[in-house]
N, C-alpha and C. Protein backbone atom coordinates (compact mmCIF):
# COMPACT_ATOMS: atom_id res chain seq x y z
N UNK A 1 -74.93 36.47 95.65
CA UNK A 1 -74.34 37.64 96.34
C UNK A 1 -72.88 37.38 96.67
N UNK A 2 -73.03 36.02 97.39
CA UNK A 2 -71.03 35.34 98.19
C UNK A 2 -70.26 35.74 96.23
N UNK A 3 -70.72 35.05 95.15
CA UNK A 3 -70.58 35.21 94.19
C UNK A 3 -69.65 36.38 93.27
N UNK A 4 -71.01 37.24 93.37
CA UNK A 4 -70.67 38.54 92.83
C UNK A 4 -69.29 39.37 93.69
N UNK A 5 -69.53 39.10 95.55
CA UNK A 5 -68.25 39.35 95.96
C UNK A 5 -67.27 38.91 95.31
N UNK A 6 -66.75 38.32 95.01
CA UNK A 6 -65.82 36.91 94.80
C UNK A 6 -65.44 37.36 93.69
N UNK A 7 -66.35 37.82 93.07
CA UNK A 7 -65.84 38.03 91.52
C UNK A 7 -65.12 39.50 91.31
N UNK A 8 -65.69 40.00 92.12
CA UNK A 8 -65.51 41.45 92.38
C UNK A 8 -63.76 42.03 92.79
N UNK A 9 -63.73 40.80 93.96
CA UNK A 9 -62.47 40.95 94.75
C UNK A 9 -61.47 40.56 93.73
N UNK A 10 -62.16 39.34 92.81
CA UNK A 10 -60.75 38.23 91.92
C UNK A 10 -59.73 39.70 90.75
N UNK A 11 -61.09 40.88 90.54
CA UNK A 11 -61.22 41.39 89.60
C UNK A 11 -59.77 43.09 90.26
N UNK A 12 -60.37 42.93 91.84
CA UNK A 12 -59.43 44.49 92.29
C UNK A 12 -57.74 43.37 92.13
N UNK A 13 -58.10 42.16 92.68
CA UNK A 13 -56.30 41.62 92.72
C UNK A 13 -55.41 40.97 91.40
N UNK A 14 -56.38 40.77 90.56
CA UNK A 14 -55.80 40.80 89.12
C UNK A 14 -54.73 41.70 88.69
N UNK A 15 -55.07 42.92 88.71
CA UNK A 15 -53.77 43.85 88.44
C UNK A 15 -52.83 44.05 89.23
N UNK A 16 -53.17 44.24 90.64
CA UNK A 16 -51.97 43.91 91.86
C UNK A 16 -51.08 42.82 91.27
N UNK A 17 -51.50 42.19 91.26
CA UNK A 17 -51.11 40.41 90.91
C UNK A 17 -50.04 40.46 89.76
N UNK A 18 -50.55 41.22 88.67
CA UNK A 18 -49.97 41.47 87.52
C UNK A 18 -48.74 42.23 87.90
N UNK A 19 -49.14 43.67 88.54
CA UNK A 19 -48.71 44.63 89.06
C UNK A 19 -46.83 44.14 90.13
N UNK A 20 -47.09 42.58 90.68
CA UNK A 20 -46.52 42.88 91.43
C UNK A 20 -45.49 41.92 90.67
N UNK A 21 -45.71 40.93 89.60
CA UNK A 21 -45.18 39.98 89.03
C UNK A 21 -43.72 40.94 88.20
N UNK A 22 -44.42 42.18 87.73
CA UNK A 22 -43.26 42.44 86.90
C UNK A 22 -42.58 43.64 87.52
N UNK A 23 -42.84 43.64 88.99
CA UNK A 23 -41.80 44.65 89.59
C UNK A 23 -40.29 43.54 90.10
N UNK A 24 -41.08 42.02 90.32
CA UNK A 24 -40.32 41.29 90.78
C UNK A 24 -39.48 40.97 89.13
N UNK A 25 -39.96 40.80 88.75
CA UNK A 25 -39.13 40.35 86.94
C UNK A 25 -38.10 41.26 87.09
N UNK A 26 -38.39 42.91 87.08
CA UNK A 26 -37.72 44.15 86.99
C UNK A 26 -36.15 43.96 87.76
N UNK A 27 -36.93 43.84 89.47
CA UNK A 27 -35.74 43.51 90.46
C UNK A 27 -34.78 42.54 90.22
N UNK A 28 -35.60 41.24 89.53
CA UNK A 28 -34.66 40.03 89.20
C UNK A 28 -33.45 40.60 88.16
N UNK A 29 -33.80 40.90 87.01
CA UNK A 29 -33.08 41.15 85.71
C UNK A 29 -32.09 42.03 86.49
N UNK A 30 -32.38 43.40 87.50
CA UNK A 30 -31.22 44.02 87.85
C UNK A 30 -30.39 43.28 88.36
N UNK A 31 -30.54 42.67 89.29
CA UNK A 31 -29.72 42.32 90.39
C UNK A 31 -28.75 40.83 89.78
N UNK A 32 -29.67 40.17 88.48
CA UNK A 32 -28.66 39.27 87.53
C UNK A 32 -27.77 40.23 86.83
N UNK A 33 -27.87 41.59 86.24
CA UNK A 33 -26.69 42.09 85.29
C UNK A 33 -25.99 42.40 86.20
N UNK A 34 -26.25 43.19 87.77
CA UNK A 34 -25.58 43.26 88.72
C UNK A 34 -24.43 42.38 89.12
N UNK A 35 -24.64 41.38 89.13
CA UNK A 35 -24.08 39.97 89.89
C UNK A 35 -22.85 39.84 88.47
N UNK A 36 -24.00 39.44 87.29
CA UNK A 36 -22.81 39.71 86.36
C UNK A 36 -21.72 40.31 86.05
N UNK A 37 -21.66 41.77 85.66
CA UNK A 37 -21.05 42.35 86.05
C UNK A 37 -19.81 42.41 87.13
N UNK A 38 -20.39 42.08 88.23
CA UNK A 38 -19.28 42.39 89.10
C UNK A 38 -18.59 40.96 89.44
N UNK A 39 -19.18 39.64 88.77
CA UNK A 39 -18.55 38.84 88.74
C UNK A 39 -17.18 38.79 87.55
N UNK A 40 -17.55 39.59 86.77
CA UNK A 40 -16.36 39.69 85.04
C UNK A 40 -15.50 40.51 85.86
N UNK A 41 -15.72 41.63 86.60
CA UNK A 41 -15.01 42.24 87.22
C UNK A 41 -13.61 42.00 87.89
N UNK A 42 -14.23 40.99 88.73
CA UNK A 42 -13.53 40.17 89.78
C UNK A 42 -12.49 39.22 88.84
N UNK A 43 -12.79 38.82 87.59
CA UNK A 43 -12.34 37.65 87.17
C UNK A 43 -10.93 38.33 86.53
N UNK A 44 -11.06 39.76 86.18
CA UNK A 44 -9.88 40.24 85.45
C UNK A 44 -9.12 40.58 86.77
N UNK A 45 -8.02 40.42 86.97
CA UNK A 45 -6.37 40.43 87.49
C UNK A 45 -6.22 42.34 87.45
N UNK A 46 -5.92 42.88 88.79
CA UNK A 46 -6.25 44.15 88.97
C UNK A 46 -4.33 44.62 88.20
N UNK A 47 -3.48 43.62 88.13
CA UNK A 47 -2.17 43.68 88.33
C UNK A 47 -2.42 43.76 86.30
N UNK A 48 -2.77 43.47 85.69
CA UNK A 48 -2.55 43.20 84.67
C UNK A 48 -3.64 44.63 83.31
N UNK A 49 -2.58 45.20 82.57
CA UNK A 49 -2.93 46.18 81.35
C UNK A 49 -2.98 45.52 79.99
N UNK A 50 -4.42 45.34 79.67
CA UNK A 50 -3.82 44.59 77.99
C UNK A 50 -4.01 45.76 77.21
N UNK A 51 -3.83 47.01 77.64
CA UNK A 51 -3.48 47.82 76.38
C UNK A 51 -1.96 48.01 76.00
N UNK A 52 -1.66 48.40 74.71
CA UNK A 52 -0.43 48.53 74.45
C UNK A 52 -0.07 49.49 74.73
N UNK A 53 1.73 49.89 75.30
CA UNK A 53 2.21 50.38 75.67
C UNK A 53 3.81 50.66 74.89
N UNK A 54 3.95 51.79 74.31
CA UNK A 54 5.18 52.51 74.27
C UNK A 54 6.39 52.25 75.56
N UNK A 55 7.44 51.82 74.96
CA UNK A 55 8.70 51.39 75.96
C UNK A 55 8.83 53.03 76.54
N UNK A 56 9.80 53.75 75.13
CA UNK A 56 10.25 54.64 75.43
C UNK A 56 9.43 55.55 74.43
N UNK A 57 9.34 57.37 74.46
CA UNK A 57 9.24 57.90 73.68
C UNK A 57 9.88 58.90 73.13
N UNK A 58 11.25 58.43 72.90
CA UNK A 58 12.02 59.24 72.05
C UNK A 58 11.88 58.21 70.27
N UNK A 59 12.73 59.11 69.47
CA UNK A 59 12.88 58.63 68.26
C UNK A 59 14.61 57.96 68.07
N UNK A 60 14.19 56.95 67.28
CA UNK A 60 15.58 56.68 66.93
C UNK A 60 16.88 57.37 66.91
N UNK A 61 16.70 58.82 65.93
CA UNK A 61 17.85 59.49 65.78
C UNK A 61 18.30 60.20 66.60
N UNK A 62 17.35 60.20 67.93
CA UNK A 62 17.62 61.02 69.22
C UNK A 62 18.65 60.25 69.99
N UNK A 63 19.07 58.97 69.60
CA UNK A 63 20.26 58.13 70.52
C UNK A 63 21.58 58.62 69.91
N UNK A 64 21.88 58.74 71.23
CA UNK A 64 23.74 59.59 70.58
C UNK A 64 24.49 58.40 71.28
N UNK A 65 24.64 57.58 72.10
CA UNK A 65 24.93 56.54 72.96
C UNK A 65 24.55 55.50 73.67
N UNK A 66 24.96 54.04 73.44
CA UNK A 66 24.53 52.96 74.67
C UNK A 66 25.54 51.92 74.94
N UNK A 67 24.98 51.45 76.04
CA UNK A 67 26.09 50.48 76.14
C UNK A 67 24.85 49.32 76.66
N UNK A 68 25.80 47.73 76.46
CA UNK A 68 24.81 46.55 76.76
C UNK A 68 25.77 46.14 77.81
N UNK A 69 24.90 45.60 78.58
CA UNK A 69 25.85 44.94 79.66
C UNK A 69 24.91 43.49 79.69
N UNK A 70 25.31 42.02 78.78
CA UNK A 70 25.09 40.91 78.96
C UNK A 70 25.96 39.55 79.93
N UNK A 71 25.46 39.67 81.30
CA UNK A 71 26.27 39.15 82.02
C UNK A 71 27.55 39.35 81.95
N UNK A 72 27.96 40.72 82.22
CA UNK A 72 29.20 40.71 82.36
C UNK A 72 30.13 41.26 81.53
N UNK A 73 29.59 41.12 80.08
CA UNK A 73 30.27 41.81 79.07
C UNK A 73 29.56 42.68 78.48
N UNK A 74 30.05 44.14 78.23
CA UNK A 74 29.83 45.08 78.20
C UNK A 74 30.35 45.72 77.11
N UNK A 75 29.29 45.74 76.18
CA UNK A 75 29.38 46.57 74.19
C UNK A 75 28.67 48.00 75.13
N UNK A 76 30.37 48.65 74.20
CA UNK A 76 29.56 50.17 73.91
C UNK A 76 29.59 50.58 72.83
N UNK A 77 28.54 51.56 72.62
CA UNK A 77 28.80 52.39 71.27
C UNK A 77 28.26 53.69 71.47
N UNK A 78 28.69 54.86 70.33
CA UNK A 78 28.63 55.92 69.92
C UNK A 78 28.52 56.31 69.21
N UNK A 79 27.83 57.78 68.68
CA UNK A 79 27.76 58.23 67.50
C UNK A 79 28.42 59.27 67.20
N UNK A 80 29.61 58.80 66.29
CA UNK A 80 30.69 60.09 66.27
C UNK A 80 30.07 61.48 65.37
N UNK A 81 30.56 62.68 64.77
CA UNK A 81 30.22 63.78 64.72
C UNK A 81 29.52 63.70 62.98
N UNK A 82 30.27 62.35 62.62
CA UNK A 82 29.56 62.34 61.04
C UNK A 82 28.22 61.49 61.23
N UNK A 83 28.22 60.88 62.24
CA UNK A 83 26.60 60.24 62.90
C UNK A 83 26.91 58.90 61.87
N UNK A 84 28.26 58.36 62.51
CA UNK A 84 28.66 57.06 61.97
C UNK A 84 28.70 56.40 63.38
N UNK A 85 28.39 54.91 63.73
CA UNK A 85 28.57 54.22 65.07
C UNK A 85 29.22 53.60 65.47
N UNK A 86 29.99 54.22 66.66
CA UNK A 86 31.44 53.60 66.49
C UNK A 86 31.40 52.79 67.64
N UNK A 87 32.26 51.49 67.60
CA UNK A 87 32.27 50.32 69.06
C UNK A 87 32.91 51.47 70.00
N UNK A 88 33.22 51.29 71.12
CA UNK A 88 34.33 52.16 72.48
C UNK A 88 34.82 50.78 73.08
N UNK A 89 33.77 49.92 72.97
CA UNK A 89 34.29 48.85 73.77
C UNK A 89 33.35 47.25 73.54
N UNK A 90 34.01 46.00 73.88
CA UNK A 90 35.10 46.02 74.36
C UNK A 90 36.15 46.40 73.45
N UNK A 91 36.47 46.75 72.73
CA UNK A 91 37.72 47.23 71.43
C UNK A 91 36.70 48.15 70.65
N UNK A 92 37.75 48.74 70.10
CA UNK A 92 37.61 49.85 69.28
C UNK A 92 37.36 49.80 68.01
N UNK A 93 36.18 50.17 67.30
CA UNK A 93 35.95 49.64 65.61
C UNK A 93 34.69 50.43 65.09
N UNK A 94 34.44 50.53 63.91
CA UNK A 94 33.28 50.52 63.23
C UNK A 94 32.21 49.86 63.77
N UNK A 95 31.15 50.26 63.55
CA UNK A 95 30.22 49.57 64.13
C UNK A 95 29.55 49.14 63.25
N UNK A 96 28.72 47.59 63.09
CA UNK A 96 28.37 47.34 61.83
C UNK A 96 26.76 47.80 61.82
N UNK A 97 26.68 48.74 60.81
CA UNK A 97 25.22 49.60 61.09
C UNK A 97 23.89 48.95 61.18
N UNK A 98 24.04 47.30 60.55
CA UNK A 98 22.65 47.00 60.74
C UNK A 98 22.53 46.21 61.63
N UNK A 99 23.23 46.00 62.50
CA UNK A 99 23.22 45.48 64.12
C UNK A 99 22.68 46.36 64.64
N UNK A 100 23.12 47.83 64.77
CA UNK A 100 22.86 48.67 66.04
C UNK A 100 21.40 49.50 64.98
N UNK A 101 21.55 49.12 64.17
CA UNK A 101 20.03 50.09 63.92
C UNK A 101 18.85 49.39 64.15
N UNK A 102 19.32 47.38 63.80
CA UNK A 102 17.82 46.88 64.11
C UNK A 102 18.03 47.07 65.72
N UNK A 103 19.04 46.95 66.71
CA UNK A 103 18.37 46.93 68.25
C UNK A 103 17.76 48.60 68.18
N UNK A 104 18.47 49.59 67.44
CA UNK A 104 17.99 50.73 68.24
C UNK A 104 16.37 51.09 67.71
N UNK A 105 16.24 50.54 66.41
CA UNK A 105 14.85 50.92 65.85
C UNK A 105 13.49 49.82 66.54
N UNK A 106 14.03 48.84 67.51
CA UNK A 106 13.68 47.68 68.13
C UNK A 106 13.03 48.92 69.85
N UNK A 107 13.96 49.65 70.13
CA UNK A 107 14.15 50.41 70.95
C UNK A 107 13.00 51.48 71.15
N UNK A 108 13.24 52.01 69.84
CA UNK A 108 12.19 53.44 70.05
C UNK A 108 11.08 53.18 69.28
N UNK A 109 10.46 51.85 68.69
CA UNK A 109 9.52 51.40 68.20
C UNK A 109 8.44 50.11 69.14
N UNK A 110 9.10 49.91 69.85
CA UNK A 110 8.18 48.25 70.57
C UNK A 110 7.13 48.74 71.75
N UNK A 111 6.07 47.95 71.14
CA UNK A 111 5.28 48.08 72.30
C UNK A 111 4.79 46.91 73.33
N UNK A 112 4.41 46.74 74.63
CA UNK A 112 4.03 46.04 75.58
C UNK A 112 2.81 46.02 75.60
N UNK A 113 2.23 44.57 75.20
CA UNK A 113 1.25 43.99 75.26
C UNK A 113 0.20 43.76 76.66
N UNK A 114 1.82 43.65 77.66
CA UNK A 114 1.13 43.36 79.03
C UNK A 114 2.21 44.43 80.21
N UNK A 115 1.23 44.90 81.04
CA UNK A 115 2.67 45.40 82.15
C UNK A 115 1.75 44.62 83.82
N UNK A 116 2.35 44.32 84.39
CA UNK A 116 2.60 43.43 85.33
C UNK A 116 3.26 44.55 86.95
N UNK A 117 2.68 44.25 88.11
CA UNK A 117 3.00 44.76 88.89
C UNK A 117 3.91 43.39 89.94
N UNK A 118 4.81 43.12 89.96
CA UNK A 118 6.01 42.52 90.74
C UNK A 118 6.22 42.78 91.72
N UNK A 119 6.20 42.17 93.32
CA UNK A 119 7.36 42.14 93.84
C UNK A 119 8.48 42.02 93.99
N UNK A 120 9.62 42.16 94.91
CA UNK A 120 11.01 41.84 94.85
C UNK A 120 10.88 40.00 94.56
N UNK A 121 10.02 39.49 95.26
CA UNK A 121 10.45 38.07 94.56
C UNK A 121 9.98 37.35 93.38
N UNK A 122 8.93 38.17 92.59
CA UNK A 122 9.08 38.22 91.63
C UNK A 122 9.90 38.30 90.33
N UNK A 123 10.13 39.80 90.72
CA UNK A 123 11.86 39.62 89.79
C UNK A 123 12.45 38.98 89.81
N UNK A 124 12.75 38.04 90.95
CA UNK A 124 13.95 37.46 90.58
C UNK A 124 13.27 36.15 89.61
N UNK A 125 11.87 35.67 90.27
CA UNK A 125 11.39 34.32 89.20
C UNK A 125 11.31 34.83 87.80
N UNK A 126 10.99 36.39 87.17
CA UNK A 126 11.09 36.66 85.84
C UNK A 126 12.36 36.94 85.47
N UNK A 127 13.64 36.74 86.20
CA UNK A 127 14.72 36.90 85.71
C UNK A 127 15.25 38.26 85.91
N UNK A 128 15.04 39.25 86.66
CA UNK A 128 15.22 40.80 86.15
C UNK A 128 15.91 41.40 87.78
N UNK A 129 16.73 39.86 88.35
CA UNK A 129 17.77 40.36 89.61
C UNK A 129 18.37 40.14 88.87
N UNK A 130 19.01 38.74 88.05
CA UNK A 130 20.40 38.89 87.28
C UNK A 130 20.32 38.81 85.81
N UNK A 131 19.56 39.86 85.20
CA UNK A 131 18.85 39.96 83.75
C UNK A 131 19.81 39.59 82.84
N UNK A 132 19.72 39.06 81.44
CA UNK A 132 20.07 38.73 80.87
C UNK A 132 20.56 39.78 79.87
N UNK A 133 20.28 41.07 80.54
CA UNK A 133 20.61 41.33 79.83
C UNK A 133 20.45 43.77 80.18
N UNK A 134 21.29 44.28 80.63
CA UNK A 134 20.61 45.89 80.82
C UNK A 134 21.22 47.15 79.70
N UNK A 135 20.27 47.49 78.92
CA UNK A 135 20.84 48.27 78.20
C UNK A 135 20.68 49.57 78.53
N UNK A 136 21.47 50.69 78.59
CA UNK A 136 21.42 51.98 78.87
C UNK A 136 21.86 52.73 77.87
N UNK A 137 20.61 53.94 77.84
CA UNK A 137 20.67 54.51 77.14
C UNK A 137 20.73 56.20 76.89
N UNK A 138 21.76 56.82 76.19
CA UNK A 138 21.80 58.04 76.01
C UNK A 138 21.01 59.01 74.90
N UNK A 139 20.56 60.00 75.00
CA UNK A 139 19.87 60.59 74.13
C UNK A 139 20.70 61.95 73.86
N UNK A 140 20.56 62.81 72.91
CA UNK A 140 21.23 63.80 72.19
C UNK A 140 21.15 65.21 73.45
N UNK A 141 19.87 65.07 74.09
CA UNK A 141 19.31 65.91 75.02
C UNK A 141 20.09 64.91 76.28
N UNK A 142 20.89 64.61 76.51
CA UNK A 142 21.62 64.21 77.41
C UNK A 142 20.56 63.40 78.71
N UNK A 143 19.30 63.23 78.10
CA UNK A 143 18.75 62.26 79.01
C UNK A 143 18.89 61.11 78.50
N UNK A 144 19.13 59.96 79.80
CA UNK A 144 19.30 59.00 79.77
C UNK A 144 17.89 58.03 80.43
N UNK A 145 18.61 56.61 79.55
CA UNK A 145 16.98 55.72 79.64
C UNK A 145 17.53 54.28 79.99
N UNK A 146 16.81 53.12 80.65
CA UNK A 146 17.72 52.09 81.03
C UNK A 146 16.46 50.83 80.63
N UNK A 147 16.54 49.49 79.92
CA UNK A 147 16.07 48.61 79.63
C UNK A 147 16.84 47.18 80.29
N UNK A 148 15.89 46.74 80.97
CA UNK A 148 16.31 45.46 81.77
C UNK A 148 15.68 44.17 81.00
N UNK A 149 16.65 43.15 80.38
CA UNK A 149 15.63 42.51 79.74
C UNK A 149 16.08 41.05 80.83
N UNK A 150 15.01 40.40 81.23
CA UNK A 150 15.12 38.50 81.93
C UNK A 150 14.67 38.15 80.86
N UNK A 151 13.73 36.84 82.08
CA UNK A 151 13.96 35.84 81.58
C UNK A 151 12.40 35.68 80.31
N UNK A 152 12.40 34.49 79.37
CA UNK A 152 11.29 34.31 78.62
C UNK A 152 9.69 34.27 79.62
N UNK A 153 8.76 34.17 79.06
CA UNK A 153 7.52 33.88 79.99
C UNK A 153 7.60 32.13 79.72
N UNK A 154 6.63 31.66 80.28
CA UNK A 154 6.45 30.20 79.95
C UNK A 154 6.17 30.01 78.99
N UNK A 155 5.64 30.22 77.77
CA UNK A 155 5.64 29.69 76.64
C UNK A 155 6.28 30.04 75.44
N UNK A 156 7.44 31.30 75.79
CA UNK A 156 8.48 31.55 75.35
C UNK A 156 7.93 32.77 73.72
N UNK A 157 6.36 33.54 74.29
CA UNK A 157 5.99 34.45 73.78
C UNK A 157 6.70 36.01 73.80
N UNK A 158 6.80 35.77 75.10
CA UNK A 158 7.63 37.55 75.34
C UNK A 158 8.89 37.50 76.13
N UNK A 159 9.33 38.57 76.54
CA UNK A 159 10.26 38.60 77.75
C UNK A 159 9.76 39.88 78.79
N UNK A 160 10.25 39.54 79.84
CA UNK A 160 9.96 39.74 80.87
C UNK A 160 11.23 41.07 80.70
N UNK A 161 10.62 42.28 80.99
CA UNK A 161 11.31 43.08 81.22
C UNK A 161 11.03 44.64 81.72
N UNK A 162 11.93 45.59 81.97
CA UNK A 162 11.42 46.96 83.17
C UNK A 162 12.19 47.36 82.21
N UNK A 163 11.30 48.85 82.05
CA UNK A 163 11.74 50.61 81.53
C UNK A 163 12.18 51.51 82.63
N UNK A 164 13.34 51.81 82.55
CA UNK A 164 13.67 53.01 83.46
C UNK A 164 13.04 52.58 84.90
N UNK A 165 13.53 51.57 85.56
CA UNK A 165 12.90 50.94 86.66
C UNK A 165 13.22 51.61 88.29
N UNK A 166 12.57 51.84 89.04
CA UNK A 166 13.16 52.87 90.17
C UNK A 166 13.37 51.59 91.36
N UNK A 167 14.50 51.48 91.34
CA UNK A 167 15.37 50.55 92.45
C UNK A 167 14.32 50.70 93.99
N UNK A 168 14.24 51.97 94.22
CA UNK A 168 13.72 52.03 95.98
C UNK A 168 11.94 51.69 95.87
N UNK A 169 11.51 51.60 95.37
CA UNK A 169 10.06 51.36 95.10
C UNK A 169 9.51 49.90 95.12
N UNK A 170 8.79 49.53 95.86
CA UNK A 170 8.18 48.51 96.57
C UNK A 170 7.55 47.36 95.68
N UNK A 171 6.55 47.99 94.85
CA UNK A 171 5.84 47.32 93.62
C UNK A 171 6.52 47.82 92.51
N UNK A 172 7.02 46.72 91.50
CA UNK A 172 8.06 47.36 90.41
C UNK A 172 7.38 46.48 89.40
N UNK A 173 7.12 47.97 88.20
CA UNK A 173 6.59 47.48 87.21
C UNK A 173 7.25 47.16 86.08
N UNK A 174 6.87 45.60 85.39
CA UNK A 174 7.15 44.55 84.14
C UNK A 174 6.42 44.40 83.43
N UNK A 175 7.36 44.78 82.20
CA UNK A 175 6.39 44.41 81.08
C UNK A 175 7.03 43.41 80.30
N UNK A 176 5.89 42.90 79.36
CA UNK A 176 6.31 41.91 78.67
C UNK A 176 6.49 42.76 77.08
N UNK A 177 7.65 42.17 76.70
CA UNK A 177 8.24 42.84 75.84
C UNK A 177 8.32 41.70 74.20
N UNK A 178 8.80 42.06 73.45
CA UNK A 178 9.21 41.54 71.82
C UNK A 178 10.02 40.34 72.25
N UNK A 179 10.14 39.20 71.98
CA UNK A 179 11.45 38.30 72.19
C UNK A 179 12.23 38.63 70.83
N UNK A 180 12.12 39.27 70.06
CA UNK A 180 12.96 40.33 68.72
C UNK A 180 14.24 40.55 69.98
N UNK A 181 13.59 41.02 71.21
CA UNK A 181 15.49 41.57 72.20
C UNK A 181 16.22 40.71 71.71
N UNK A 182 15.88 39.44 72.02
CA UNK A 182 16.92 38.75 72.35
C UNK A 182 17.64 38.28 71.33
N UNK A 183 17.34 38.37 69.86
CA UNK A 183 18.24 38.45 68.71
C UNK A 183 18.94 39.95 68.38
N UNK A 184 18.39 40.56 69.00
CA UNK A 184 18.90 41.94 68.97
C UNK A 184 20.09 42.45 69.75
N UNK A 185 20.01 41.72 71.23
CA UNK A 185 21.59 41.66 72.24
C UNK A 185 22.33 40.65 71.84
N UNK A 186 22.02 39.31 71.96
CA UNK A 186 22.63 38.14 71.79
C UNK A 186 23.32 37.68 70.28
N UNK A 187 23.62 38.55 70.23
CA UNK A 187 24.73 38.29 68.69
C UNK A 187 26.14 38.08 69.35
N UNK A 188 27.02 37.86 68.53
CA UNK A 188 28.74 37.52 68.48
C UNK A 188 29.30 38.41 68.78
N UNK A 189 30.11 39.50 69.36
CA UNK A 189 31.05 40.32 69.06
C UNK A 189 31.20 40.79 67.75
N UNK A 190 31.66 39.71 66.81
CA UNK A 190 31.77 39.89 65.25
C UNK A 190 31.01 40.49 65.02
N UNK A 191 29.41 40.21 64.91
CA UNK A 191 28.58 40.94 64.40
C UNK A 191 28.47 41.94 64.58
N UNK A 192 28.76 42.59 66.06
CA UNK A 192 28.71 44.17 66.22
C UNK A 192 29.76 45.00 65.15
N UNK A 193 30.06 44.20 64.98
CA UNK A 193 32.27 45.02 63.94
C UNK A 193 31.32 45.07 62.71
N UNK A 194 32.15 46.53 61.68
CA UNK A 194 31.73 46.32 60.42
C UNK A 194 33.59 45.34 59.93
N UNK A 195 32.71 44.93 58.84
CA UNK A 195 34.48 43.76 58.39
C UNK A 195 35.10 44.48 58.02
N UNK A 196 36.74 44.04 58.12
CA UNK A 196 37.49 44.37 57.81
C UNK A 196 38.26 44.16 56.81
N UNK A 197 37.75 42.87 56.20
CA UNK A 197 37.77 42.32 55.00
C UNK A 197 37.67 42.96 53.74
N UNK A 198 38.78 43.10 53.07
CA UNK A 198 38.58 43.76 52.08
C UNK A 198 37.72 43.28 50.48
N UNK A 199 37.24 44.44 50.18
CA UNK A 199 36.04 43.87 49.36
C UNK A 199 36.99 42.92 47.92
N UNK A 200 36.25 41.91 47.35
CA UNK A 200 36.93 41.49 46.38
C UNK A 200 36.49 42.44 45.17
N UNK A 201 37.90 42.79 44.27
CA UNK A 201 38.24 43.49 43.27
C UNK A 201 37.50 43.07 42.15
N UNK A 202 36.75 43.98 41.02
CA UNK A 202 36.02 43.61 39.78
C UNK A 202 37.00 42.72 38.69
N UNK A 203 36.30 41.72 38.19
CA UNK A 203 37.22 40.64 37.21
C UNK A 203 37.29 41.89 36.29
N UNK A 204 38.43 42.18 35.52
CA UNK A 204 38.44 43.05 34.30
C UNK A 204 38.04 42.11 33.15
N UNK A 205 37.35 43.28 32.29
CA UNK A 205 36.80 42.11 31.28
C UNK A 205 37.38 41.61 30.21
């Protein structure tokens, strides 16, 4: 009889038993993708975009004017009425066209891998209080656009630099840009000039 109880009872808590094993499995598995989850979460940097990003979005032929200001010295140019590019400064000349077309096609083509939210003392450790480099820029539609380029990152992948950056604003956003800039500003004077050198004459035959 104690028996048949016994067997009876083993038989109602079997499925409970079962019953209660895989509500706990259920709860477990959530509360691990849970944890997961919001641990990957945590691990990505709220300051940091790895999608790519457009500098500017005008087109090349929309620049009618810029000038570079590299510590101090200051290339301008223009596009006179035959949409030839002429120096203004520092002296007056031709402009040699495949200087200013690779920075300007450098310009309305590059994208940012990373943009970065900065403080003021930030900037100055990425270089972008006394940049190496600010180019401003004019468009045909008389809007204007401004590129701040500092300093390299540490392993000398990108540069550290701001689009059209708003001076009074607290958190100022950097992106990391092409190190292509910096062969693109950092040329000679010369190189900006087309020569003046006159071409040598055909041997007659």
């Amino acid at each position: 009889m104690v028996s048949q109880s016994y067997n009876s009872l083993a038989m109602k808590l079997q499925p409970m038993t079962i019953a209660l094993l895989i509500t706990a499995a259920v709860l477990g598995g959530v509360v691990y993708f849970t944890q997961e989850r919001s641990s990957s979460q945590s691990e990505t940097p709220e300051t940091t975009d790895t999608a790519k990003t457009e500098l500017f979005s005008f087109e090349e032929e929309q620049i009618q004017s810029f000038s570079i200001d590299r510590s101090g010295e200051v290339l301008k140019f223009e596009k006179d009425s035959q949409g030839v590019w002429q120096m203004q400064a520092p002296v007056k000349a031709i402009a040699k066209e495949a200087s200013v077309v690779y920075l300007l096609n450098l310009l309305a083509t590059a994208r940012s891998d990373r943009t970065l939210t900065a403080t003021a003392q930030q900037k100055q450790t990425y270089g972008l209080v006394q940049p190496r480099a600010r180019i401003d820029i004019q468009l045909d539609n008389e809007k204007t656009h401004q590129l701040i380029v500092g300093d390299f990152d540490f392993n000398h992948s990108f540069l550290y630099a701001q689009v059209d950056p708003n001076p009074t604003a607290i958190d100022q956003t950097v992106m990391l840009v092409s190190p292509d800039f910096e062969n693109a500003i950092n040329r000679p004077l010369a190189d900006w000039k087309q020569s003046s050198e006159p071409q040598p004459s055909a041997t007659p035959e």
